[in-house]
Protein backbone atom coordinates (compact mmCIF):
# COMPACT_ATOMS: atom_id res chain seq x y z
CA UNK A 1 -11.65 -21.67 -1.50
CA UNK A 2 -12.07 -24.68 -3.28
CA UNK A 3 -13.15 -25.04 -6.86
CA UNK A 4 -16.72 -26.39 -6.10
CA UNK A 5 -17.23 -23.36 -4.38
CA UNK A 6 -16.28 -21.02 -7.23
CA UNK A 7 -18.94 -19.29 -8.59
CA UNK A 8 -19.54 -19.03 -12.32
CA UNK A 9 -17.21 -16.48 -14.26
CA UNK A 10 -17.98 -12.91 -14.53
CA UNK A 11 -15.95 -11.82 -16.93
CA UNK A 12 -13.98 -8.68 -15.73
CA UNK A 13 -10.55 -9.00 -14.19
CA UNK A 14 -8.92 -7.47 -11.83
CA UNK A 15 -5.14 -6.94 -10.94
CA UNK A 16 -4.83 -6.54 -7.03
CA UNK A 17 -1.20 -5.31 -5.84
CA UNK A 18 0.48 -7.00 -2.57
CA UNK A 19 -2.10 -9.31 -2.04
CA UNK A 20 -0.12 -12.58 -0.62
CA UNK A 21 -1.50 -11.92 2.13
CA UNK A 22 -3.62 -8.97 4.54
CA UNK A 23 -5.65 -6.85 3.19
CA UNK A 24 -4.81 -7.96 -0.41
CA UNK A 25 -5.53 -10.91 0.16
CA UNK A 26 -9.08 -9.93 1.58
CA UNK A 27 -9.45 -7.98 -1.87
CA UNK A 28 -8.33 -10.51 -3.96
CA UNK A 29 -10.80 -13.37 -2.40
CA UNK A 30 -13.61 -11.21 -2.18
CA UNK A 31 -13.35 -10.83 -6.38
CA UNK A 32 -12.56 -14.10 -6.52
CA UNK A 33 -15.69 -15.37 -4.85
CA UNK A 34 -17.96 -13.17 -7.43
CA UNK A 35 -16.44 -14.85 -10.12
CA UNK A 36 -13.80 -12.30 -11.32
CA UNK A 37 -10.66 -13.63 -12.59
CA UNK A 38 -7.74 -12.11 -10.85
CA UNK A 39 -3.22 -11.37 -11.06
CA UNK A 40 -2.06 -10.98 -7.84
CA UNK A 41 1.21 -8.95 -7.25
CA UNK A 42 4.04 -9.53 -4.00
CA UNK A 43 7.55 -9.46 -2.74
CA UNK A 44 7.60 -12.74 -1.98
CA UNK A 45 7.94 -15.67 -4.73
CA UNK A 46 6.78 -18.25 -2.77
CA UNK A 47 4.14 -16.60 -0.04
CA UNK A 48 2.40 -15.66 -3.95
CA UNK A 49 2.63 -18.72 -5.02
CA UNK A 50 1.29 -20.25 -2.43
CA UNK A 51 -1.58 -17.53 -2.50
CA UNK A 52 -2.52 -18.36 -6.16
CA UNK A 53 -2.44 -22.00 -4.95
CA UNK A 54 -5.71 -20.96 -2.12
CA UNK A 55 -7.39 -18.54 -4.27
CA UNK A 56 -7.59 -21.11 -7.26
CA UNK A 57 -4.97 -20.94 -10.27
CA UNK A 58 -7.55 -22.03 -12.54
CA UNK A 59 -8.92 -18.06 -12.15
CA UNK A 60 -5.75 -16.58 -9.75
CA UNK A 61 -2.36 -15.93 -11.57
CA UNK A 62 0.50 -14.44 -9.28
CA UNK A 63 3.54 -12.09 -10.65
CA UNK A 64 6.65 -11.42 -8.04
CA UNK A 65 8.16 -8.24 -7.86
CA UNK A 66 8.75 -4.97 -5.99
CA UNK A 67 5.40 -2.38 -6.19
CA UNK A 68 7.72 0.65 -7.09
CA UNK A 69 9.79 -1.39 -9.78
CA UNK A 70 8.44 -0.05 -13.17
CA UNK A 71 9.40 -3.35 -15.08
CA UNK A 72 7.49 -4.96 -12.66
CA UNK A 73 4.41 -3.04 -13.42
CA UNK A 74 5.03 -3.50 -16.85
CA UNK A 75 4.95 -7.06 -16.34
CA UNK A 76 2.40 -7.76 -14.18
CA UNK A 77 -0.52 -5.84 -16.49
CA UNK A 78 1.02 -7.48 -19.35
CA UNK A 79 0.69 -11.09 -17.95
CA UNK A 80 -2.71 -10.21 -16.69
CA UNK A 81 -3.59 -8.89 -20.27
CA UNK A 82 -1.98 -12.01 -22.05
CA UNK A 83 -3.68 -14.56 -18.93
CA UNK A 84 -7.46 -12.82 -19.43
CA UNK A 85 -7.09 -10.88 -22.35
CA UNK A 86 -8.35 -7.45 -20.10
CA UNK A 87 -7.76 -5.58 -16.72
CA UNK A 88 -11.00 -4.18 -15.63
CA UNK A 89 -10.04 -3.10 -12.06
CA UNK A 90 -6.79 -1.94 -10.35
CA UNK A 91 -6.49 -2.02 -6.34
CA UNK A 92 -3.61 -0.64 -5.39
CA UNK A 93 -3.12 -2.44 -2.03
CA UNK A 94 1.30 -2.88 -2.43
CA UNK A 95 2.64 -0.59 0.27
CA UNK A 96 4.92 -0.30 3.12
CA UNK A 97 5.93 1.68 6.73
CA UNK A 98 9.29 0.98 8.01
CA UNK A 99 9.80 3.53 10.59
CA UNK A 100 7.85 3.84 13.80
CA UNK A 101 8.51 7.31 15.94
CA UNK A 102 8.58 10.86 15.82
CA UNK A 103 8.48 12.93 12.63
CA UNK A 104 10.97 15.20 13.96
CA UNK A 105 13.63 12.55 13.49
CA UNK A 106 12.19 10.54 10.50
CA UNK A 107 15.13 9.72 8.34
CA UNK A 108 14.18 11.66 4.94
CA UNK A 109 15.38 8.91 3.15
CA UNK A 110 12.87 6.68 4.67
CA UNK A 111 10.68 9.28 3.85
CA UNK A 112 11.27 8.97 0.40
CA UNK A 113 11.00 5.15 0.41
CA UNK A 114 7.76 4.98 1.71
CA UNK A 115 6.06 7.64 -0.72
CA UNK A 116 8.19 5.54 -4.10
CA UNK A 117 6.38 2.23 -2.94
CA UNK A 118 2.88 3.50 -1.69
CA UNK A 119 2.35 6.84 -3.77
CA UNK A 120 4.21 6.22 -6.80
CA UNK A 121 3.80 3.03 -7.67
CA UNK A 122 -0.10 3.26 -7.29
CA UNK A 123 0.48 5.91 -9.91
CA UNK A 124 2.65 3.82 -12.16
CA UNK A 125 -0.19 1.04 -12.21
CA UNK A 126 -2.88 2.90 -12.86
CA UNK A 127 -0.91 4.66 -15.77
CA UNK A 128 0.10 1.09 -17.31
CA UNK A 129 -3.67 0.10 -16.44
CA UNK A 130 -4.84 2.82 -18.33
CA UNK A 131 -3.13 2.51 -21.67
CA UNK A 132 -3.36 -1.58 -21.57
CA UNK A 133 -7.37 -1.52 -21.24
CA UNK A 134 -9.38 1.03 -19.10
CA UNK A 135 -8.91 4.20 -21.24
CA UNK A 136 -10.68 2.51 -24.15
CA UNK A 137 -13.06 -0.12 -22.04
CA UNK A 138 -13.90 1.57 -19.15
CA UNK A 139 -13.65 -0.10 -15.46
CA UNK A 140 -12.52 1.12 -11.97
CA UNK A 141 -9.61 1.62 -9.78
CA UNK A 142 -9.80 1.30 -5.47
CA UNK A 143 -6.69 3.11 -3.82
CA UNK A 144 -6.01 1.33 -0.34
CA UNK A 145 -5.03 4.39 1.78
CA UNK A 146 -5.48 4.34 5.42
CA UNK A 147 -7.58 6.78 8.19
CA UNK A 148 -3.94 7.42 9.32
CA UNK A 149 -4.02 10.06 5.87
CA UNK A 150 -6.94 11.98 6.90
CA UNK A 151 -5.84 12.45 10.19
CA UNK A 152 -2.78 13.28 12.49
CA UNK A 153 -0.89 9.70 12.96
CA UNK A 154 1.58 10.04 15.81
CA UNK A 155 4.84 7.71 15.29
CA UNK A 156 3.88 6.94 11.74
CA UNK A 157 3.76 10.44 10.00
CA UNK A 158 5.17 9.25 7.49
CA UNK A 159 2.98 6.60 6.53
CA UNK A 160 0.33 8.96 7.02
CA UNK A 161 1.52 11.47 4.32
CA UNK A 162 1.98 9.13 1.68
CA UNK A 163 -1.35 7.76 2.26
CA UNK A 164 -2.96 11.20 2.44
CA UNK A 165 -1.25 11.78 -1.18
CA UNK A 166 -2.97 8.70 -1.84
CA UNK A 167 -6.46 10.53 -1.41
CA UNK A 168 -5.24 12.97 -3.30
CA UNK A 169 -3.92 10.79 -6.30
CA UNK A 170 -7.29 9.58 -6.18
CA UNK A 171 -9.27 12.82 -6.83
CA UNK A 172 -6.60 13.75 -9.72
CA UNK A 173 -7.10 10.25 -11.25
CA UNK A 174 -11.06 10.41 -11.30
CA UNK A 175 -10.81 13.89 -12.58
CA UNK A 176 -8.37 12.98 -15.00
CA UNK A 177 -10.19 9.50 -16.08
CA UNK A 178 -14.01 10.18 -16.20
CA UNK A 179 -16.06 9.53 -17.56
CA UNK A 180 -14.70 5.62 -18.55
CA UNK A 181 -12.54 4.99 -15.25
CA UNK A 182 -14.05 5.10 -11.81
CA UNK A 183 -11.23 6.04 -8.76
CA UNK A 184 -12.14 5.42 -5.65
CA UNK A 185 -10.22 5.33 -2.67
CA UNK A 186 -10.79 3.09 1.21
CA UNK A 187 -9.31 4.56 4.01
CA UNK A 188 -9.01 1.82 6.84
CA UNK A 189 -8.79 1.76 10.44
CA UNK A 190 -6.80 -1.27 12.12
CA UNK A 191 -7.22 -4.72 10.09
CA UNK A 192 -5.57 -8.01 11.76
CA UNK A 193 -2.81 -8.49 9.48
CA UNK A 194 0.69 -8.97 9.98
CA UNK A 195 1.38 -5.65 8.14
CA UNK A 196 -0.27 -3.71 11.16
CA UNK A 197 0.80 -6.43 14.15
CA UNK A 198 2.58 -3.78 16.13
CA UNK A 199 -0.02 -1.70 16.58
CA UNK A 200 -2.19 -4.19 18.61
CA UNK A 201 0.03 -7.40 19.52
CA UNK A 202 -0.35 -8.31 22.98
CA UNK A 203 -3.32 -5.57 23.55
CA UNK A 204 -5.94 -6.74 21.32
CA UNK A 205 -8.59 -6.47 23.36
CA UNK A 206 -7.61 -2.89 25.03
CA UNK A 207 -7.32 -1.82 21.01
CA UNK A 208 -10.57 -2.88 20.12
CA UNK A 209 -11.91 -1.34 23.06
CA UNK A 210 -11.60 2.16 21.58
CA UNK A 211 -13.49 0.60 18.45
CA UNK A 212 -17.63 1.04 18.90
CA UNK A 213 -18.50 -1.77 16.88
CA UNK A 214 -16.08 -3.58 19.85
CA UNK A 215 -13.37 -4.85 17.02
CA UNK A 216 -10.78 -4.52 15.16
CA UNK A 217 -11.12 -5.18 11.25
CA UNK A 218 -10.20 -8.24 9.51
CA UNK A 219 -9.17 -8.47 5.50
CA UNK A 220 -12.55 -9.54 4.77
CA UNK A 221 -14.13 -5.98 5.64
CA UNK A 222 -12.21 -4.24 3.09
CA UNK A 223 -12.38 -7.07 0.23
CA UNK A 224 -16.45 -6.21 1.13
CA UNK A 225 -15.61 -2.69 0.10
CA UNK A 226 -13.67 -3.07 -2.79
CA UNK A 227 -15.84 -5.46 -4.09
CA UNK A 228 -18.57 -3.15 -3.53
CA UNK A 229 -16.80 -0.25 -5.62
CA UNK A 230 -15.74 -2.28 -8.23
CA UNK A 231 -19.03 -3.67 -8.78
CA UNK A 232 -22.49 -2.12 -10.95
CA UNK A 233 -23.79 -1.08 -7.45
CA UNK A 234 -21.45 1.92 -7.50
CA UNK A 235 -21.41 2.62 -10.91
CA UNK A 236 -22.05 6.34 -9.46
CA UNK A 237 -19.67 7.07 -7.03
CA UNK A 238 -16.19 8.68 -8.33
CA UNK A 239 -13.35 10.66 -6.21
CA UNK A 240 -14.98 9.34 -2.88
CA UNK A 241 -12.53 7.88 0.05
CA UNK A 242 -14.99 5.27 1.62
CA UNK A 243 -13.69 5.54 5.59
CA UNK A 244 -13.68 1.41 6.71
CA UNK A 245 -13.10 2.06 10.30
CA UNK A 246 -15.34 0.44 13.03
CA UNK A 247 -16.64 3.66 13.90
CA UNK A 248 -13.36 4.95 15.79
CA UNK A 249 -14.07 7.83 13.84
CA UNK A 250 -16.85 8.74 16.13
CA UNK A 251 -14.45 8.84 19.83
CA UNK A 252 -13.81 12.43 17.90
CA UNK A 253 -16.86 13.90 18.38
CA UNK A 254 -17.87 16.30 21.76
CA UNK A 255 -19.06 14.34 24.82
């Protein structure tokens, strides 16, 4: 995106976690283009920087660090805060799912693992969120969780409980923050990113078969959906888990 394609400035911020690249990226590009200024959070030093680089760093800062790392929430809302002066909206995007198999033999430390970096650290950000800006200027928070946490997920259980306590944490945090916060939570089928490569490389087309709308998803469908409930347009809609899923969704149904 290139700055003479940047439109002008909204005003809000918004702090998107583990978006050098995938989905977060999506998110991040999608505010971007409506004029929000934006911190991106990632593992990787230099896959950020070279994030901030595409997004624009005249509106994009980036802050390196690990999701479930407290200090590193600390220090990513506080850069955000001293880089735009506010943090408007949170997506919690940062998460991970190193084990593929059967839940009978899912190593419990694994387990443990993958709820710290994709249950608790959402927590942790919207808590540091909440004290630096929202609880006293209002704004809105988008959980990334995943259709594999509102249904059974064979080979990736555990992935599929943490993000099911994501829908969850996202009830308890729109209870807890209403009226001034709105929490929202997008629950995605298959997106092309590298994050979710095993689960269709080399059988793209046979994947997207099972899809009615005849794809699979791509960042850009859920930055559409975040940008949609961070935005005026949805200034109504609190505690909902907005399914993003190509309609697979529907193969459940009788017939």
């Amino acid at each position: 995106m290139s700055t003479k394609e940047l439109p002008e400035l909204s005003g809000k911020v918004a702090l998107v976690t583990g978006a050098s690249r995938g989905i977060g990226y999506g998110v991040a590009e999608a505010l971007v283009a409506r004029g929000d200024r934006v911190c991106i959070t990632g593992r990787g030093e230099e896959a950020l920087k070279e994030a901030v680089e595409q997004l624009g760093a005249d509106r994009v800062i980036g802050v390196p660090g690990k999701a479930h790392d407290e200090a590193h929430q600390a220090a990513a809302v506080a850069a955000t805060m001293e880089a735009f002066g506010r943090v408007d909206f949170l997506v919690n995007n940062a998460g991970t799912n190193p084990v593929f198999g059967p839940i009978a033999e899912l190593d419990l430390n694994v387990a443990r693992k993958v709820y710290e970096t994709n249950v608790i650290s959402a927590l942790g950000f919207a808590q540091q969120t909440w004290r630096a800006w929202q609880k006293d200027n209002g704004g809105a928070i988008v959980n990334i969780a995943s259709v594999a946490g509102i249904s059974a997920s064979p080979f990736i259980g555990a992935y599929g409980m943490s993000k099911a306590a994501m829908v969850n944490l996202t009830l308890q945090l729109a209870h807890e923050f209403a009226p001034v916060v709105r929490v929202n939570a997008i629950a995605p089928a298959v997106v092309k990113t590298k994050f979710a490569q095993a689960l269709y490389e080399g059988r793209e087309a046979e994947a997207a078969a099972a899809y009615p709308l005849g794809r699979l998803g791509v960042p850009e469908d859920i930055g559409g959906a975040a940008a949609f409930l961070t935005s005026d347009q949805s200034d109504w809609i609190t505690g909902q888990t907005l399914v993003v899923d190509g309609g697979i969704f529907l193969n459940a149904g009788v017939g």
